[in-house]
Every structure is written in structure tokens, then in C-alpha cells.
N, C-alpha and C. Protein backbone atom coordinates (compact mmCIF):
# COMPACT_ATOMS: atom_id res chain seq x y z
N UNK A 1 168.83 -2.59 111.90
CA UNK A 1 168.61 -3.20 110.62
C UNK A 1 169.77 -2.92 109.67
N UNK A 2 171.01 -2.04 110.32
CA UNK A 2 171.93 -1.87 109.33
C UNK A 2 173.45 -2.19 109.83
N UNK A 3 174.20 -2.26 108.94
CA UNK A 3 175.42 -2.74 109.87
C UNK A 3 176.46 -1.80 108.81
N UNK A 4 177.63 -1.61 109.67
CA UNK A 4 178.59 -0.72 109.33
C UNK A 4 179.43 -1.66 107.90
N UNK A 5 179.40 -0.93 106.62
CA UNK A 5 180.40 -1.51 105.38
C UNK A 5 181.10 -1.88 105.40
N UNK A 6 181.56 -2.91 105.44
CA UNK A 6 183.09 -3.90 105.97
C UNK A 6 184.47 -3.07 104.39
N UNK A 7 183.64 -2.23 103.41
CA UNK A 7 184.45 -1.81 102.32
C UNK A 7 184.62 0.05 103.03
N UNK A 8 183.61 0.28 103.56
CA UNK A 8 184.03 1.73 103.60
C UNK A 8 183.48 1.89 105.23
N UNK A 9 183.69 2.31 106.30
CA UNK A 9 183.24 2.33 107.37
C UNK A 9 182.03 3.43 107.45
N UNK A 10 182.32 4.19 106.41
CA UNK A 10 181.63 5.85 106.20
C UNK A 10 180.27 5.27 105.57
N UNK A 11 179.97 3.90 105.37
CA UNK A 11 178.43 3.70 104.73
C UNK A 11 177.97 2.29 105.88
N UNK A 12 176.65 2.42 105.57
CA UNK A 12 176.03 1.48 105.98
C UNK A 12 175.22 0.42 104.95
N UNK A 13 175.75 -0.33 105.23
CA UNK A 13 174.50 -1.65 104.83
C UNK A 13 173.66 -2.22 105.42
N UNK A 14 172.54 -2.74 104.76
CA UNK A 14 171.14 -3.56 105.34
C UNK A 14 171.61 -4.97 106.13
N UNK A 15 171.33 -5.37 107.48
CA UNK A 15 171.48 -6.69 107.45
C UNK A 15 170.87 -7.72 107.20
N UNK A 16 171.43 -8.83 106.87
CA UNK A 16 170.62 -10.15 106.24
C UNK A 16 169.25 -10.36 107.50
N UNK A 17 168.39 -10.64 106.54
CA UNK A 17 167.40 -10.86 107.62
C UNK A 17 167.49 -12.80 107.33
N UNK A 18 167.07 -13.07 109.02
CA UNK A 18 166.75 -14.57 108.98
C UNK A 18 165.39 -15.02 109.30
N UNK A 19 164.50 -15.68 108.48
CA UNK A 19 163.35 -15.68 108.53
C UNK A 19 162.87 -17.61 109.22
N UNK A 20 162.09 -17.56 110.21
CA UNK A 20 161.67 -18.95 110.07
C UNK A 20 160.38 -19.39 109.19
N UNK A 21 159.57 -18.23 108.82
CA UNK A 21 159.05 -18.72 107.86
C UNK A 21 158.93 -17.77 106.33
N UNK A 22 160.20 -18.77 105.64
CA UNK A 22 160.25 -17.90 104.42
C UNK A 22 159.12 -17.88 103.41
N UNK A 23 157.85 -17.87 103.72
CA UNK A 23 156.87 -18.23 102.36
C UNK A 23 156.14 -16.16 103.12
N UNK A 24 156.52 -15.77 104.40
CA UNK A 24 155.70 -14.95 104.92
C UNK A 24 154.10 -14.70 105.38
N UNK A 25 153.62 -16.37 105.19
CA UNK A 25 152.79 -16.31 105.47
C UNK A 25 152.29 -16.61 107.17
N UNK A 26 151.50 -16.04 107.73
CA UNK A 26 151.49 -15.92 109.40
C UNK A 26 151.20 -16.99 109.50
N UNK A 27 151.76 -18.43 110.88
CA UNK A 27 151.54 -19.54 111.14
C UNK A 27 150.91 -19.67 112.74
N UNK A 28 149.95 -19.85 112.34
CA UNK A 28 149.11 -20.19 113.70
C UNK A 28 148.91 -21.44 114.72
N UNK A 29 149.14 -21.75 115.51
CA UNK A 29 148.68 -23.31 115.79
C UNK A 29 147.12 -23.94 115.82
N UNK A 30 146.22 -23.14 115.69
CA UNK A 30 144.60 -23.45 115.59
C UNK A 30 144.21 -22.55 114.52
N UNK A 31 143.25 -23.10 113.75
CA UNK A 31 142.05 -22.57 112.66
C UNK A 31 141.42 -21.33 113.37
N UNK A 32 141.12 -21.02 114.74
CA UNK A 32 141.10 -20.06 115.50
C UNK A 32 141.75 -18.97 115.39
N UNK A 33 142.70 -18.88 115.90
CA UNK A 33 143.95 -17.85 116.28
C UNK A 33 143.98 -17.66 114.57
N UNK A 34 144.52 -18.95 113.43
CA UNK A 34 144.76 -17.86 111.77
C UNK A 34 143.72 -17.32 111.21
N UNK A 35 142.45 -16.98 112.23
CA UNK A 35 141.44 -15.67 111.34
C UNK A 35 141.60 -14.92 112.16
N UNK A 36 142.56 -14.45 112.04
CA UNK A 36 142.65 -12.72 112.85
C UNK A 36 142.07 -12.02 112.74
N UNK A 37 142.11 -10.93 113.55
CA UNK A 37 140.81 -9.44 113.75
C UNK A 37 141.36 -8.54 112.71
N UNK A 38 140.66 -7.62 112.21
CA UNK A 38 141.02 -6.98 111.33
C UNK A 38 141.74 -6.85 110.13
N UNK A 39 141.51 -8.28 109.05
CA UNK A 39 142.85 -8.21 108.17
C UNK A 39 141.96 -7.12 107.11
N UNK A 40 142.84 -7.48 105.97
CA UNK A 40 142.91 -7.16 104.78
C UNK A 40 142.31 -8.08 103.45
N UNK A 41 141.64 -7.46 102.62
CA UNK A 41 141.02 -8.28 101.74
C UNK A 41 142.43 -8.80 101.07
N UNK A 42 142.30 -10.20 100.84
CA UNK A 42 143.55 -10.89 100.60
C UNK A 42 144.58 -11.03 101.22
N UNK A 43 144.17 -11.44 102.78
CA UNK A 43 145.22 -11.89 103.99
C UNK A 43 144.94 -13.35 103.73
N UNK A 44 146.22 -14.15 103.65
CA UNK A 44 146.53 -15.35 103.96
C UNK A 44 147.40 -15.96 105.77
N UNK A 45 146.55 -17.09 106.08
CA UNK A 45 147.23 -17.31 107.07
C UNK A 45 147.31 -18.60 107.04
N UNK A 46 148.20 -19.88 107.93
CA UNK A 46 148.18 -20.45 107.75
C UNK A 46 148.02 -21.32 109.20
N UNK A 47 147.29 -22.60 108.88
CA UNK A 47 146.99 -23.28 110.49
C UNK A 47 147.59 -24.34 110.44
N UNK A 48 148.40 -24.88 111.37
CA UNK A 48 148.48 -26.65 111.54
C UNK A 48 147.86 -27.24 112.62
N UNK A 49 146.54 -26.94 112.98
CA UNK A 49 145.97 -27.32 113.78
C UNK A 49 145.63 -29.30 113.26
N UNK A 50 145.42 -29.31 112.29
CA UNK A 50 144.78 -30.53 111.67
C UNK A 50 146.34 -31.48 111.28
N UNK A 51 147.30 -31.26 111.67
CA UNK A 51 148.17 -31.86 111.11
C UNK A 51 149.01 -31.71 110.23
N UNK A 52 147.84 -31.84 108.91
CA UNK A 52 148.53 -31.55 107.35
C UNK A 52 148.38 -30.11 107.15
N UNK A 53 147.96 -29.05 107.65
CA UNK A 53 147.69 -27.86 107.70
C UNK A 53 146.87 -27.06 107.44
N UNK A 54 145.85 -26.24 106.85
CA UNK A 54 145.29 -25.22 106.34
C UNK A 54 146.02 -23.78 105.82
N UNK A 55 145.08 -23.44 104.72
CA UNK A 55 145.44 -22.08 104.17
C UNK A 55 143.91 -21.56 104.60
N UNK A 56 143.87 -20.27 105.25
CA UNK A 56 142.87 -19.33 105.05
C UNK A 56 143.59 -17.75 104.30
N UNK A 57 141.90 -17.55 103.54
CA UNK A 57 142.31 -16.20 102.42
C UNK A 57 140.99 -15.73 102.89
N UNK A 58 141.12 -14.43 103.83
CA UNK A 58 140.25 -13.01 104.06
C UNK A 58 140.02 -12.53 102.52
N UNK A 59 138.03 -12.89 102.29
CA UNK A 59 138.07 -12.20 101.12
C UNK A 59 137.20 -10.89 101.36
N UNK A 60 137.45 -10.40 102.20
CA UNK A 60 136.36 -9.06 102.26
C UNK A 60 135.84 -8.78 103.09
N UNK A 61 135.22 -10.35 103.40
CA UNK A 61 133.68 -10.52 104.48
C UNK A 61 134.02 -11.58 105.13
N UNK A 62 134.68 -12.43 104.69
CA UNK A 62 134.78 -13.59 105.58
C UNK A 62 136.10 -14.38 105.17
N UNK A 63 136.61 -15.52 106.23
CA UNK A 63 137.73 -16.12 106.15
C UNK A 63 137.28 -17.49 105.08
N UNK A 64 137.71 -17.93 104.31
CA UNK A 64 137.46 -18.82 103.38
C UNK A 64 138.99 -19.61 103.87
N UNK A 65 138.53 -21.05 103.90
CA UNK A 65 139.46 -21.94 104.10
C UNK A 65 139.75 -22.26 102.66
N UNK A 66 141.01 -22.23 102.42
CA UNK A 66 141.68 -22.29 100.81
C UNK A 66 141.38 -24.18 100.64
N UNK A 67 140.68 -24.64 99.40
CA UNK A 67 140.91 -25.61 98.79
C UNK A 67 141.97 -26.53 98.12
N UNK A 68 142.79 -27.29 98.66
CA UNK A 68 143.99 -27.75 98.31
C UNK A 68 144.00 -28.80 97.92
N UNK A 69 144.35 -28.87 96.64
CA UNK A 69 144.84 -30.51 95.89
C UNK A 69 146.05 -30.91 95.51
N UNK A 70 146.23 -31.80 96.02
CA UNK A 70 147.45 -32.66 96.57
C UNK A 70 147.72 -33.21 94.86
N UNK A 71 148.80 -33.02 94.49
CA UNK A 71 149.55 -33.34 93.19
C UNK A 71 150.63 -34.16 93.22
């Protein structure tokens, strides 16, 4: 995760991370697989099983499929 200082050889720097999904939210291919075992109250995941996609938000007790309006 670090790469040698191109200014001082004696330090290290962080390297760029490359992300394919920069929002960080986990992408699943089925409504299945994005309610994972064990999250966290306020885990988001996301499905494109349906095409246009889904958001699910772990609220505690159960996976709630997020309500989305198209603007």
C-alpha cells in the first residue's frame, strides 16, 4: 500500500488506490447475494438484478429495499 518517495528515497508514500466502484457501495448481481449475513445497522448494498438497480439499507432487523425517485 506504499511506494518509495520519488523526493526522498528515505520516506514512503501511500499508493493511489483504483477503485471500480467509487460510491463504495458493495455491488451484487441479485437482490439475494446484496443482503448479506451479518451486516451492520446502516449497511448499504447495491443490486442490478432488475436492470435499473436497487439500493438495500440493513436497519437493525431487516434489509429494507431503499425507495427511489427518479428526478
Amino acid at each position: 500500500m506504499y511506494k518509495v518517495d520519488p523526493n526522498d528515497s528515505t520516506k514512503s508514500i501511500p499508493k493511489p488506490l483504483v477503485s471500480d466502484n467509487p460510491s463504495f457501495i458493495q455491488t451484487f448481481a441479485t437482490d439475494a447475494a446484496a443482503q448479506v449475513a451479518n451486516p451492520a445497522k446502516g449497511t448499504m448494498t447495491f443490486s442490478y438484478e432488475n436492470g435499473h438497480g436497487d439500493i438495500f439499507v440493513y436497519n437493525g432487523t431487516a434489509w429494507k429495499k431503499a425507495e427511489l425517485v427518479a428526478g
